[in-house]
N, C-alpha and C. Protein backbone atom coordinates (compact mmCIF):
# COMPACT_ATOMS: atom_id res chain seq x y z
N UNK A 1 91.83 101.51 95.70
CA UNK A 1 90.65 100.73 96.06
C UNK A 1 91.04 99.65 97.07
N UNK A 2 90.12 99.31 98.00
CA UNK A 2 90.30 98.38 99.04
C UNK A 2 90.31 96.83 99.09
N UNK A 3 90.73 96.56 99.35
CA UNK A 3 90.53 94.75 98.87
C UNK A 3 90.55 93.67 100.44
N UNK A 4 90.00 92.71 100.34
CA UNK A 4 90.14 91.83 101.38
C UNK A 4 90.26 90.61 100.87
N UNK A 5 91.28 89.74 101.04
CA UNK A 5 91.97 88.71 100.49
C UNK A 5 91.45 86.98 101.70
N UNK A 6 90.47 86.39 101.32
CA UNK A 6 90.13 85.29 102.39
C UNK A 6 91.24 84.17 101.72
N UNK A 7 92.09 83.48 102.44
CA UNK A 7 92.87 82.39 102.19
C UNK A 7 92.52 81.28 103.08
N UNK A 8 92.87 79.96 102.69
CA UNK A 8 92.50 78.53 103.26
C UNK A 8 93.17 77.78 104.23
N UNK A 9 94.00 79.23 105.19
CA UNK A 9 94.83 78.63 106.24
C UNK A 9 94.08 78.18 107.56
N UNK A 10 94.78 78.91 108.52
CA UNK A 10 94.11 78.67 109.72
C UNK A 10 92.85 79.39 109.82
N UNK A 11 91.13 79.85 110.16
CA UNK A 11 90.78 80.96 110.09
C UNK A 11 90.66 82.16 111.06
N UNK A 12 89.99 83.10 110.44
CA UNK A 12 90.60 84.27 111.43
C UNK A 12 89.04 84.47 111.70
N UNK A 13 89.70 84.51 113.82
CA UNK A 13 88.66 84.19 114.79
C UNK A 13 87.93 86.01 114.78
N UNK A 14 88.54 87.15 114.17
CA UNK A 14 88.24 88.08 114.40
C UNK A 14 87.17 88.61 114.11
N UNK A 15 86.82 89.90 114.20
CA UNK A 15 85.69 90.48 113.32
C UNK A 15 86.80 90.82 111.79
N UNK A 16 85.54 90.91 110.56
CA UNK A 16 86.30 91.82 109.22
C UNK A 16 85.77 92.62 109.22
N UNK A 17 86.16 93.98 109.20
CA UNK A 17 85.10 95.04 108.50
C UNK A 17 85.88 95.15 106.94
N UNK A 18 84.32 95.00 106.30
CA UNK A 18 84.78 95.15 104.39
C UNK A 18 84.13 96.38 104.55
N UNK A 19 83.70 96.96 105.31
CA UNK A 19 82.95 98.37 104.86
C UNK A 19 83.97 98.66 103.64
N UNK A 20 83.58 99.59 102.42
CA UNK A 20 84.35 99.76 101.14
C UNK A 20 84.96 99.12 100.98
N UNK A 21 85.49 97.55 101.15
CA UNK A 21 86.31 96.98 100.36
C UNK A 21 85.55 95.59 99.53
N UNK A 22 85.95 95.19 98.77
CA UNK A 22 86.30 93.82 97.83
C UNK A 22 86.48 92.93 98.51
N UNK A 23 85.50 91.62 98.84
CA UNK A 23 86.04 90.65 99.19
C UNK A 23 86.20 89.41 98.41
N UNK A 24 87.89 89.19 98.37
CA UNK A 24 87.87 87.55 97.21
C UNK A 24 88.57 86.43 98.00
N UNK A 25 87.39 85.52 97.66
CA UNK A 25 87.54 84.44 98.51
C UNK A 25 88.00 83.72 97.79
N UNK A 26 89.60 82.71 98.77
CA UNK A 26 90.08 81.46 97.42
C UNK A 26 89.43 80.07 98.09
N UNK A 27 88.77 79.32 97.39
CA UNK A 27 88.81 78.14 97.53
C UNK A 27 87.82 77.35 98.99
N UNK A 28 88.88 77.01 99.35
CA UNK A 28 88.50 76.36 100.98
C UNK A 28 88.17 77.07 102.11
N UNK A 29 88.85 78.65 102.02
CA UNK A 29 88.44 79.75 102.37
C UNK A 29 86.73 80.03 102.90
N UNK A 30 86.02 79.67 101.85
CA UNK A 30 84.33 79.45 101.94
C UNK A 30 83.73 78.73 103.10
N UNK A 31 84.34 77.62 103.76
CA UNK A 31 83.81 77.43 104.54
C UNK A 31 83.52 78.15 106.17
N UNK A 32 84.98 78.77 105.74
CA UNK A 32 84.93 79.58 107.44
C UNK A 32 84.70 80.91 107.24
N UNK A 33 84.22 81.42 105.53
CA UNK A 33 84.23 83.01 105.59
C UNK A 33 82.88 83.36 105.16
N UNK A 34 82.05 82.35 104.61
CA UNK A 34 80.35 82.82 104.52
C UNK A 34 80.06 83.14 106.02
N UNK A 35 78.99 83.40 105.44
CA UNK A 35 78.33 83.95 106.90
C UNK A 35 78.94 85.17 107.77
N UNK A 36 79.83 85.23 107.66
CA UNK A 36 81.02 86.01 108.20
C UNK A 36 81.25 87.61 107.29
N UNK A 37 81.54 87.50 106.46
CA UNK A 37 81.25 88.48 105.34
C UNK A 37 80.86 88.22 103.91
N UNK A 38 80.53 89.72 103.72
CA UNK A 38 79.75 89.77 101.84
C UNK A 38 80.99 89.17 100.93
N UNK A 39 80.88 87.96 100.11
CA UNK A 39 82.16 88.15 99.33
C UNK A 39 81.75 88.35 98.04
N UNK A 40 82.48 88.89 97.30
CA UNK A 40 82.55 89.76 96.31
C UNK A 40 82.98 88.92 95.15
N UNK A 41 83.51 87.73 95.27
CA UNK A 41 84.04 86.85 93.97
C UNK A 41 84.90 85.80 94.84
N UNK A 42 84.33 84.82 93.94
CA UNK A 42 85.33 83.74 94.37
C UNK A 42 86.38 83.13 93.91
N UNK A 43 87.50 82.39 94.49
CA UNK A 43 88.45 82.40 93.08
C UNK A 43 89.31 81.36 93.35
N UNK A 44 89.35 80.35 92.61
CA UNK A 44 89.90 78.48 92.96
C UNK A 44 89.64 77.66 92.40
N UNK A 45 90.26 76.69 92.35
CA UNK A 45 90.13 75.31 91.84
C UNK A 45 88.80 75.02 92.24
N UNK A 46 88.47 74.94 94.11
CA UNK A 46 88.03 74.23 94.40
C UNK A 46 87.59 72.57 94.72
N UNK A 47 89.09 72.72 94.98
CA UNK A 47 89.56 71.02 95.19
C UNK A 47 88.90 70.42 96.73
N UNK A 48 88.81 71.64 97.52
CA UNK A 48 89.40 71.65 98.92
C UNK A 48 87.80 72.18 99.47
N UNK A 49 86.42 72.35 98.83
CA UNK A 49 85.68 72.78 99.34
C UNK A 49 84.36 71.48 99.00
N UNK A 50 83.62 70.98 99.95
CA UNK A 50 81.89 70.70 99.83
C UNK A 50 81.19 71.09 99.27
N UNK A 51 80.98 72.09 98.94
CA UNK A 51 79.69 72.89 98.95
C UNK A 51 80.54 73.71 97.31
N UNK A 52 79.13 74.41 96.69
CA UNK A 52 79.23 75.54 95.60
C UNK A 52 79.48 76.27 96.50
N UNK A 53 80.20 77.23 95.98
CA UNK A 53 80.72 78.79 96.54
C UNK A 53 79.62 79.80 96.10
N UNK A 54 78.99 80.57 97.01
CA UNK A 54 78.40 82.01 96.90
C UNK A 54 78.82 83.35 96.81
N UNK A 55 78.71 83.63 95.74
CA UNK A 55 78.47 83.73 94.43
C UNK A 55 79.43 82.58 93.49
N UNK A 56 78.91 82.50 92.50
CA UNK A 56 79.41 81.29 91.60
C UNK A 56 80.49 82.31 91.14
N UNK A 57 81.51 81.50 91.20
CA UNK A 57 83.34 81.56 90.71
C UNK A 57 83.25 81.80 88.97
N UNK A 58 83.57 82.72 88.31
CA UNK A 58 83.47 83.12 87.19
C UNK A 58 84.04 82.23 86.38
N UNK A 59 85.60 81.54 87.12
CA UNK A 59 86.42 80.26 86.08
C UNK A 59 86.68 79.01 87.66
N UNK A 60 86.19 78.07 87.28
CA UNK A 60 87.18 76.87 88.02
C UNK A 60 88.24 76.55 87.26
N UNK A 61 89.46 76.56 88.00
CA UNK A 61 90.62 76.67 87.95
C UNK A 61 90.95 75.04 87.74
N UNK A 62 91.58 74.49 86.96
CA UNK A 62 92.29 73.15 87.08
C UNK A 62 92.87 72.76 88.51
N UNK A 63 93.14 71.99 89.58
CA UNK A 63 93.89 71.62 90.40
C UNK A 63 95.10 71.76 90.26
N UNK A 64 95.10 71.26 89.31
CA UNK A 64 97.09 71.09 88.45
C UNK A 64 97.21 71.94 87.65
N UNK A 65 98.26 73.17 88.49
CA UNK A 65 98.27 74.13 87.40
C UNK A 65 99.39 74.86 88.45
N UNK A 66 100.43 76.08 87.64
CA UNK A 66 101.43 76.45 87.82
C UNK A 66 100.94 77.34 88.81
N UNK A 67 99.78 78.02 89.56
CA UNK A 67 100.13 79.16 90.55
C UNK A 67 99.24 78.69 91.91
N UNK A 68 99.39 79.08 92.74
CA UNK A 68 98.61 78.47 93.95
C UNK A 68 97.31 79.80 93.49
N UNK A 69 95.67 79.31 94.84
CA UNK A 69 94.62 80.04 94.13
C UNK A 69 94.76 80.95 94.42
N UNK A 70 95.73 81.60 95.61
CA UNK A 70 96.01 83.13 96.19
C UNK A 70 96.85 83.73 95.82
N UNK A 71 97.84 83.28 94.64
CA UNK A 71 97.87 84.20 93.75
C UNK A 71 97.06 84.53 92.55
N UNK A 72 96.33 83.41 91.98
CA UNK A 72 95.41 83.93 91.13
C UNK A 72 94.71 85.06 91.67
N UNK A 73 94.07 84.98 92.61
CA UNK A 73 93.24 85.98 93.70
C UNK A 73 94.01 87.42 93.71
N UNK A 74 95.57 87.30 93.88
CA UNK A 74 96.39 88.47 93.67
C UNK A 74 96.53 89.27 92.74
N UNK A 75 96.62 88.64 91.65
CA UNK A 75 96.72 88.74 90.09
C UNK A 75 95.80 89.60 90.21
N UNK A 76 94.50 88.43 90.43
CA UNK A 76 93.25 89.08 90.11
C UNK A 76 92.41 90.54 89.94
N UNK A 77 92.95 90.86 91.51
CA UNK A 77 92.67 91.79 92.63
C UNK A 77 93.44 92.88 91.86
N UNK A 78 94.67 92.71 91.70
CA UNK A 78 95.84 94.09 91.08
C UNK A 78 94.73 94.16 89.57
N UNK A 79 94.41 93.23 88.98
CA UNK A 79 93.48 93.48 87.65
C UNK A 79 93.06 94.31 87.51
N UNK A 80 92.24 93.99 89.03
CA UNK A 80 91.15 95.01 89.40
C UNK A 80 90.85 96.36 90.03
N UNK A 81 92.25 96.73 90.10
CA UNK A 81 92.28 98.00 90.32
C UNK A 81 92.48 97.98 91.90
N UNK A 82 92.39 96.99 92.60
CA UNK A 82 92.71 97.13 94.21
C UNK A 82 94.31 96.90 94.36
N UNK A 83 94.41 98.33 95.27
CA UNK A 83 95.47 98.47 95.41
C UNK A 83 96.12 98.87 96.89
N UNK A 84 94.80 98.16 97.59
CA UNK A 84 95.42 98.24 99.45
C UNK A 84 94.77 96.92 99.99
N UNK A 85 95.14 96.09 100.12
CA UNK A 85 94.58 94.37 100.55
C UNK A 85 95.24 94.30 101.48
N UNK A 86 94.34 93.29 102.70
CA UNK A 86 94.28 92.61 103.60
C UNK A 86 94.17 91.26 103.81
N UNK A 87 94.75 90.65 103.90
CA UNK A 87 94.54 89.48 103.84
C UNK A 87 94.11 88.26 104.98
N UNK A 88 93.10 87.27 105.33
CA UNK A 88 92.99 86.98 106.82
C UNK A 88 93.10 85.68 106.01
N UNK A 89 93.49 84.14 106.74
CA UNK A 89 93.65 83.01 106.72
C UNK A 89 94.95 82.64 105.83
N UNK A 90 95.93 83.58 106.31
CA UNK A 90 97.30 83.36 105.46
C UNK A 90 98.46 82.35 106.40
N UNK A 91 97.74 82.44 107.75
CA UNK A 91 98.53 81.69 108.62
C UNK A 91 98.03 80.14 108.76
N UNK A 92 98.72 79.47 109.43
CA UNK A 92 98.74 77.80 109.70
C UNK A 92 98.19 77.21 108.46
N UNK A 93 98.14 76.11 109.03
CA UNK A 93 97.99 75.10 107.52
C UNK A 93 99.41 75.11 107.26
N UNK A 94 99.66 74.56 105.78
CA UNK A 94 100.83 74.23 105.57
C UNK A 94 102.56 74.90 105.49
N UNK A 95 103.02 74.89 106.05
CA UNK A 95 104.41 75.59 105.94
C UNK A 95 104.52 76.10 104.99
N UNK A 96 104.97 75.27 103.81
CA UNK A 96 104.80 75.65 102.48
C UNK A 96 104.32 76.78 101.60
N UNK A 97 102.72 76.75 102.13
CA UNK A 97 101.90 77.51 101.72
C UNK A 97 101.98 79.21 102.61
N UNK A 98 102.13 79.24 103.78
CA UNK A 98 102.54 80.42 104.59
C UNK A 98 103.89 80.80 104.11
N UNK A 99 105.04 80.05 103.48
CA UNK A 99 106.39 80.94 103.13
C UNK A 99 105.63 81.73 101.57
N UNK A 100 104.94 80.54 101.06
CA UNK A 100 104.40 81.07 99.73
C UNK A 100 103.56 82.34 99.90
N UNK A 101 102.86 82.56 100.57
CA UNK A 101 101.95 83.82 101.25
C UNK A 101 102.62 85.18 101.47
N UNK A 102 103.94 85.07 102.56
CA UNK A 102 105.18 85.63 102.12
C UNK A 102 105.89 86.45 101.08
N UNK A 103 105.85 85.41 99.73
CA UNK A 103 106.15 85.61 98.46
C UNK A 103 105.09 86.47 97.94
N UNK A 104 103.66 86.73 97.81
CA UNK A 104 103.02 87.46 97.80
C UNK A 104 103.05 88.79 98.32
N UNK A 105 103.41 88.70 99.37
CA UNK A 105 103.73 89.96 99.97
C UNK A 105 104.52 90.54 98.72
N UNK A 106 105.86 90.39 98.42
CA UNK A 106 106.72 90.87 97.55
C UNK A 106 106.54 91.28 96.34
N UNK A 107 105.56 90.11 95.88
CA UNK A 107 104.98 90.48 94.72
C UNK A 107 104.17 91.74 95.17
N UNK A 108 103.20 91.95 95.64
CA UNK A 108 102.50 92.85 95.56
C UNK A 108 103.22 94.65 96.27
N UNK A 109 104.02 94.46 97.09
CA UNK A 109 105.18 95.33 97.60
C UNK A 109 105.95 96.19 95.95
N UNK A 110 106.29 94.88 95.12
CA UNK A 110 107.28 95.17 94.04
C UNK A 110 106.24 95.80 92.86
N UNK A 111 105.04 95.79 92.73
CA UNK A 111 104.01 96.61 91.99
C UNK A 111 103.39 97.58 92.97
N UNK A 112 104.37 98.34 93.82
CA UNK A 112 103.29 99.07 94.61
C UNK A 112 102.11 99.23 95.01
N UNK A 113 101.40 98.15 94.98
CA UNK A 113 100.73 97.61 96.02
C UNK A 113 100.41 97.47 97.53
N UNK A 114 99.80 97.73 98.16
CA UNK A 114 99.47 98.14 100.01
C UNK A 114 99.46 96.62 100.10
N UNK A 115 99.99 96.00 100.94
CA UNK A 115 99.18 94.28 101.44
C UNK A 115 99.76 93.80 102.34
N UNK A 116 98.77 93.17 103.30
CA UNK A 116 99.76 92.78 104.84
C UNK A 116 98.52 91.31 104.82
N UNK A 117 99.50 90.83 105.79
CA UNK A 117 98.65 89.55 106.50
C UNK A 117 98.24 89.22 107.54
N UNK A 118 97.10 89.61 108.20
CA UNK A 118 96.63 89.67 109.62
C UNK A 118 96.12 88.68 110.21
N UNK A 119 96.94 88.08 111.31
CA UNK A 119 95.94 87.33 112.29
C UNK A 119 95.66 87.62 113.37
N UNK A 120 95.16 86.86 114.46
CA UNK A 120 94.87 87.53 115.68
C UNK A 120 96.07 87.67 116.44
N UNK A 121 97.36 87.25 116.32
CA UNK A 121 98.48 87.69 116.59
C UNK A 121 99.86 88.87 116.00
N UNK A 122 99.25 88.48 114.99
CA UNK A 122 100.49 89.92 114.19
C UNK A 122 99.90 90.22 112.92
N UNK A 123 100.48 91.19 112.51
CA UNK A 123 100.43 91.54 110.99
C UNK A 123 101.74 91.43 110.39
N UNK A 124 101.97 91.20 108.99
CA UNK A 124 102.98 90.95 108.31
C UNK A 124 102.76 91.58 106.88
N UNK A 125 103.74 92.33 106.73
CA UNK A 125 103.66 93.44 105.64
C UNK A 125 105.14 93.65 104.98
N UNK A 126 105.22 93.80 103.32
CA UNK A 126 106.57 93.74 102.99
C UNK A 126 106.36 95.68 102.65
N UNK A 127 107.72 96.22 102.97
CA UNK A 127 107.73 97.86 102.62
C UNK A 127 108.89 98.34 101.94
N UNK A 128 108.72 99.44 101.72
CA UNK A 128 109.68 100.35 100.94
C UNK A 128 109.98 101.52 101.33
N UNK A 129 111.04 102.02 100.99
CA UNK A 129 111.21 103.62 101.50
C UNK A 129 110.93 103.62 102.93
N UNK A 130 110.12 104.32 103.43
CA UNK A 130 109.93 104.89 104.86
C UNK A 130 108.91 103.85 105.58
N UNK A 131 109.29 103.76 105.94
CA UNK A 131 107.91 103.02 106.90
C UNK A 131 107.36 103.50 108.14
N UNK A 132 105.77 104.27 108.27
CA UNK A 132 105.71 104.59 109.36
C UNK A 132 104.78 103.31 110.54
N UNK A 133 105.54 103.83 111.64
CA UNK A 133 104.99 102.23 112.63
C UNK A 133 104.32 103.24 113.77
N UNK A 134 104.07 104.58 113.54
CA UNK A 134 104.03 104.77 115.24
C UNK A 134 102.24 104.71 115.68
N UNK A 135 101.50 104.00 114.78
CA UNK A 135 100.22 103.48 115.23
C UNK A 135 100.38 102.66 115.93
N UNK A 136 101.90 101.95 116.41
CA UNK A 136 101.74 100.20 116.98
C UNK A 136 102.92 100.65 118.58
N UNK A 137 102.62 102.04 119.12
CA UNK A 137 103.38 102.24 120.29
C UNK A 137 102.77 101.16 121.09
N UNK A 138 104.19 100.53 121.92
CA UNK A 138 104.33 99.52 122.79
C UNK A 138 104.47 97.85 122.49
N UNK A 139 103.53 97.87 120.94
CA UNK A 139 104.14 96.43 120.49
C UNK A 139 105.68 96.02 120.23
N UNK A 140 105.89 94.69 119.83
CA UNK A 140 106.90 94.61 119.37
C UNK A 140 107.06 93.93 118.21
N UNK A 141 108.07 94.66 117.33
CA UNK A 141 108.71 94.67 115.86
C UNK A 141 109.46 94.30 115.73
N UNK A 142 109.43 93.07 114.25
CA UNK A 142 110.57 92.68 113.80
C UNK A 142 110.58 92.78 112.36
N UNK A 143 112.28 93.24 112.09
CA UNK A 143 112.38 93.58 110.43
C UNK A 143 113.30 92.50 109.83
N UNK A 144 112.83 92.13 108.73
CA UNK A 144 113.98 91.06 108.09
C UNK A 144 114.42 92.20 106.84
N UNK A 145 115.06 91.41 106.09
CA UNK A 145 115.60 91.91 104.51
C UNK A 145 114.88 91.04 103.82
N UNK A 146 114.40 91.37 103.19
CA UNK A 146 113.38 90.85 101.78
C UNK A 146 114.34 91.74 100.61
N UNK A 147 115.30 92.03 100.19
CA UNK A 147 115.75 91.78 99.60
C UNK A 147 117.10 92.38 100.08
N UNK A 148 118.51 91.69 99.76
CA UNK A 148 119.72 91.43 100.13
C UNK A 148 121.01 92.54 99.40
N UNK A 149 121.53 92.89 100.82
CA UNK A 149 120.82 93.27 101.91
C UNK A 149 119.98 94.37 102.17
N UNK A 150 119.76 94.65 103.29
CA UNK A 150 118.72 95.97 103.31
C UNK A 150 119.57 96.99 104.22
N UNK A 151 119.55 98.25 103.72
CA UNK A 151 120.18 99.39 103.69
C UNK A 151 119.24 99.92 104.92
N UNK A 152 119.79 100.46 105.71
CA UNK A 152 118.90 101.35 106.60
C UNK A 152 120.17 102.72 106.78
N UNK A 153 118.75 104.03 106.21
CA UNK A 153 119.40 104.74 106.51
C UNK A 153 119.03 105.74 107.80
N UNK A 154 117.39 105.85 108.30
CA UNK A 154 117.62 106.39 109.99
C UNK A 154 116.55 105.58 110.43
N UNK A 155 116.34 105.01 111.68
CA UNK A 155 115.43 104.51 112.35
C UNK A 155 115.25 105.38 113.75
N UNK A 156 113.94 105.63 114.18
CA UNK A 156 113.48 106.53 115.22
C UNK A 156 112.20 106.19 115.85
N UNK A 157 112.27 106.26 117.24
CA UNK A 157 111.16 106.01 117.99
C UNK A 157 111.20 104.53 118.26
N UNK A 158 112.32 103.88 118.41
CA UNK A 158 112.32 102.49 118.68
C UNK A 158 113.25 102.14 120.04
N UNK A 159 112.80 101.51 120.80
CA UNK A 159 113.89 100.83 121.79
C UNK A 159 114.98 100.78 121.66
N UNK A 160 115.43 99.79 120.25
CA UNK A 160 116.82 99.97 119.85
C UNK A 160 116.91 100.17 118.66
N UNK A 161 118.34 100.96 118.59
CA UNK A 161 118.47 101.23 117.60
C UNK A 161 118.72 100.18 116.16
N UNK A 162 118.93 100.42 114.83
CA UNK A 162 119.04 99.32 113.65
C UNK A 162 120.35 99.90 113.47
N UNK A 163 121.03 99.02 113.14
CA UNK A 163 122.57 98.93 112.31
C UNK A 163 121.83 99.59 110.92
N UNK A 164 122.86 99.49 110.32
CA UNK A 164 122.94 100.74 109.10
C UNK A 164 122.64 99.76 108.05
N UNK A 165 122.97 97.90 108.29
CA UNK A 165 122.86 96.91 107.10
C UNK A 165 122.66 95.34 108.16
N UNK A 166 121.38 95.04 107.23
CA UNK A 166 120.81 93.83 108.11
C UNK A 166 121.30 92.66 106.51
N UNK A 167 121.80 91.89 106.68
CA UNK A 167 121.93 90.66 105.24
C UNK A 167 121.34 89.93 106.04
N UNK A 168 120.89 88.79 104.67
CA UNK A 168 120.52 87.96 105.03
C UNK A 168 121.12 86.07 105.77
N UNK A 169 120.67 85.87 106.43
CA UNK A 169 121.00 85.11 107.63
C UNK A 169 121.67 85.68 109.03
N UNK A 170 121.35 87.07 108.86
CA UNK A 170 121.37 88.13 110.07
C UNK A 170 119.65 87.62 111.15
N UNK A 171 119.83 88.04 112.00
CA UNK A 171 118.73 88.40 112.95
C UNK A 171 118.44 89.43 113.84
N UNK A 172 119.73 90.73 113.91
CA UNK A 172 119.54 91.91 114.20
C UNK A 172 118.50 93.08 113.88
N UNK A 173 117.17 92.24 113.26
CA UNK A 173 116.19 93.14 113.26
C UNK A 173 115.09 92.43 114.48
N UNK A 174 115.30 91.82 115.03
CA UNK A 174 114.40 91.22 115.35
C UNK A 174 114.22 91.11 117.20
N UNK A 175 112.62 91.36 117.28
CA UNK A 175 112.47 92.02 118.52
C UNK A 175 112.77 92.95 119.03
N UNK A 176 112.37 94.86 118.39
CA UNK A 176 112.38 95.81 118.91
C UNK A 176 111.11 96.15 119.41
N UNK A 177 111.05 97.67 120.43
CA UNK A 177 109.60 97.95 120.70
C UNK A 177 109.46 99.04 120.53
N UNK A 178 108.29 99.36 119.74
CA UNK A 178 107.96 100.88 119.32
C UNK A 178 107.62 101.83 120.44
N UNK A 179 108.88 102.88 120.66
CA UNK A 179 107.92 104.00 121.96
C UNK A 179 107.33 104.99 121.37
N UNK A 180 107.41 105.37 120.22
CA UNK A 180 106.83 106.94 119.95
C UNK A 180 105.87 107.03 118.96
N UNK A 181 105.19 107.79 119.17
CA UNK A 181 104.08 108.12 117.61
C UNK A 181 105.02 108.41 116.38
N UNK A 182 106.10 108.97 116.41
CA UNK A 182 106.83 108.95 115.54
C UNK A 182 107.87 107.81 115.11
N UNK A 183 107.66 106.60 115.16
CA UNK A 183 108.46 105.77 115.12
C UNK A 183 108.52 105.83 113.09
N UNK A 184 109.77 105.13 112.71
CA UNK A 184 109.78 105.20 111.62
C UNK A 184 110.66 103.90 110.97
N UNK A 185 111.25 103.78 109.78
CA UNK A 185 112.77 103.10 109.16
C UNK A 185 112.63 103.40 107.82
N UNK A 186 113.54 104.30 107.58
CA UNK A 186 113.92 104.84 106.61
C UNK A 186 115.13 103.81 105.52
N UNK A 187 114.71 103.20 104.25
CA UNK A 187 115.06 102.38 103.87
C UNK A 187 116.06 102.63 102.25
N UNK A 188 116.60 102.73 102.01
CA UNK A 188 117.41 103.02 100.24
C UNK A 188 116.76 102.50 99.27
N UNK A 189 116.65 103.63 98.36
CA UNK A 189 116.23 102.59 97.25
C UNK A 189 115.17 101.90 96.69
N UNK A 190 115.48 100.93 96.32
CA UNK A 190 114.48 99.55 96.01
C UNK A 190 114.29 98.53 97.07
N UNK A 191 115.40 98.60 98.32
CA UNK A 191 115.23 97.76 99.14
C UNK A 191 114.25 97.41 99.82
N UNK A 192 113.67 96.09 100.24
CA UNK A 192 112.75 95.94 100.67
C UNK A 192 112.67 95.18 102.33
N UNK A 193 112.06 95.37 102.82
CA UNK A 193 111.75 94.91 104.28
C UNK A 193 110.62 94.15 104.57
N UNK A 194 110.46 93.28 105.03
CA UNK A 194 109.22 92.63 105.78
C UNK A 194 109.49 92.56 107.30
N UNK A 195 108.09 93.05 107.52
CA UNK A 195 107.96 93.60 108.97
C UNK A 195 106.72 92.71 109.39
N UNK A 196 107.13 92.46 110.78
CA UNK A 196 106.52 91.76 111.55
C UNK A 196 105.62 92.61 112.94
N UNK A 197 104.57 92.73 113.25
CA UNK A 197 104.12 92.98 114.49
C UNK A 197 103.35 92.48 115.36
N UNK A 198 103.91 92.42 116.15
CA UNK A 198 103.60 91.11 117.22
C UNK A 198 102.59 92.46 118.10
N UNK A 199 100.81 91.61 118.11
CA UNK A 199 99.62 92.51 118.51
C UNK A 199 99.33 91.57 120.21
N UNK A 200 100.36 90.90 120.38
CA UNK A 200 100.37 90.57 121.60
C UNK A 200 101.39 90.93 122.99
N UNK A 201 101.68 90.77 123.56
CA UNK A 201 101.94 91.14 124.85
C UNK A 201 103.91 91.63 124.36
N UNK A 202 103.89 92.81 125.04
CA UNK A 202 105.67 92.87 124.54
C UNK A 202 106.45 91.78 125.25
């Protein structure tokens, strides 16, 4: 099932299409995502908003409390049986809160879970096993290790080639360009990757 994840970062200037998906809005999120699309549940403290949220939020959340509202929203969402999310307003705003966004990724990567973070500049997605990229011929890609280190066993259809082991405080994944419909990175294991794609100019 499809999911669309609104967060209280910077907002996203784009169009959404929810055609078939879930939209859960956290918090502060509301101000820049009514009007904009149907949301489907809301989900926050609501420390950070003016106005009641449309549709009324099933629980207000304490302020002070152990999880930020986009993972409640995460939680939530996996509850609920969505199991391919998108997420828009995961960028700017606080540092903090974007490495934490990050951490989500993983979480939801490590329950097999689909979930990336889109702005009008890149998407950011944590993966497993194979990864296919060759929808993104001509952008450019960057891979970290999300978890230590990351094993690569073939990479294809890329500018350059990947070393066989990226650790962490490496930067040898970073800034390749996809040439082929078949681009790929074939990964060991449990290891995990977060991938970057830069939807702007190579």
């Amino acid at each position: 099932m499809k999911g669309i994840l609104l967060l209280n970062g910077r907002p996203y200037g784009g169009r959404i299409d929810a055609e078939g998906a879930r939209v859960y809005c956290c918090d502060g999120a509301y101000a820049w995502a009514k009007g904009k699309v149907k949301i489907y549940k809301n989900i926050g403290d609501f420390d950070s908003l003016k106005e009641p949220p449309f549709p009324s939020p099933d629980e207000v959340y304490p302020s002070e409390k152990d999880f930020t509202d986009g993972e409640i929203a995460l939680r939530r969402m996996i509850d609920d049986g969505i199991d391919d999310i998108t997420v828009y307003g995961a960028f700017g705003g606080r540092e903090d809160h974007f490495l934490g966004n990050l951490q989500l990724l993983y979480y939801a990567c490590a329950r097999g879970v689909s979930m990336r973070l889109v702005s009008e500049d890149s998407i950011i997605f944590a993966a497993r096993n194979k990864i296919e990229l060759g929808g993104y011929v001509g952008r450019t890609i960057s891979v970290f290790p999300f978890s230590a280190p990351l094993h690569i066993l073939e990479s294809r259809g890329f500018k350059y080639s990947y070393p066989q082991q990226i650790g962490y405080g490496e930067c040898r994944g970073v800034s390749n360009i996809v040439l082929s419909a078949e681009a790929s990175i074939s990964l060991r294991g449990e290891d995990t990757a977060l991938v970057i794609i830069n939807l702007g100019r190579v």
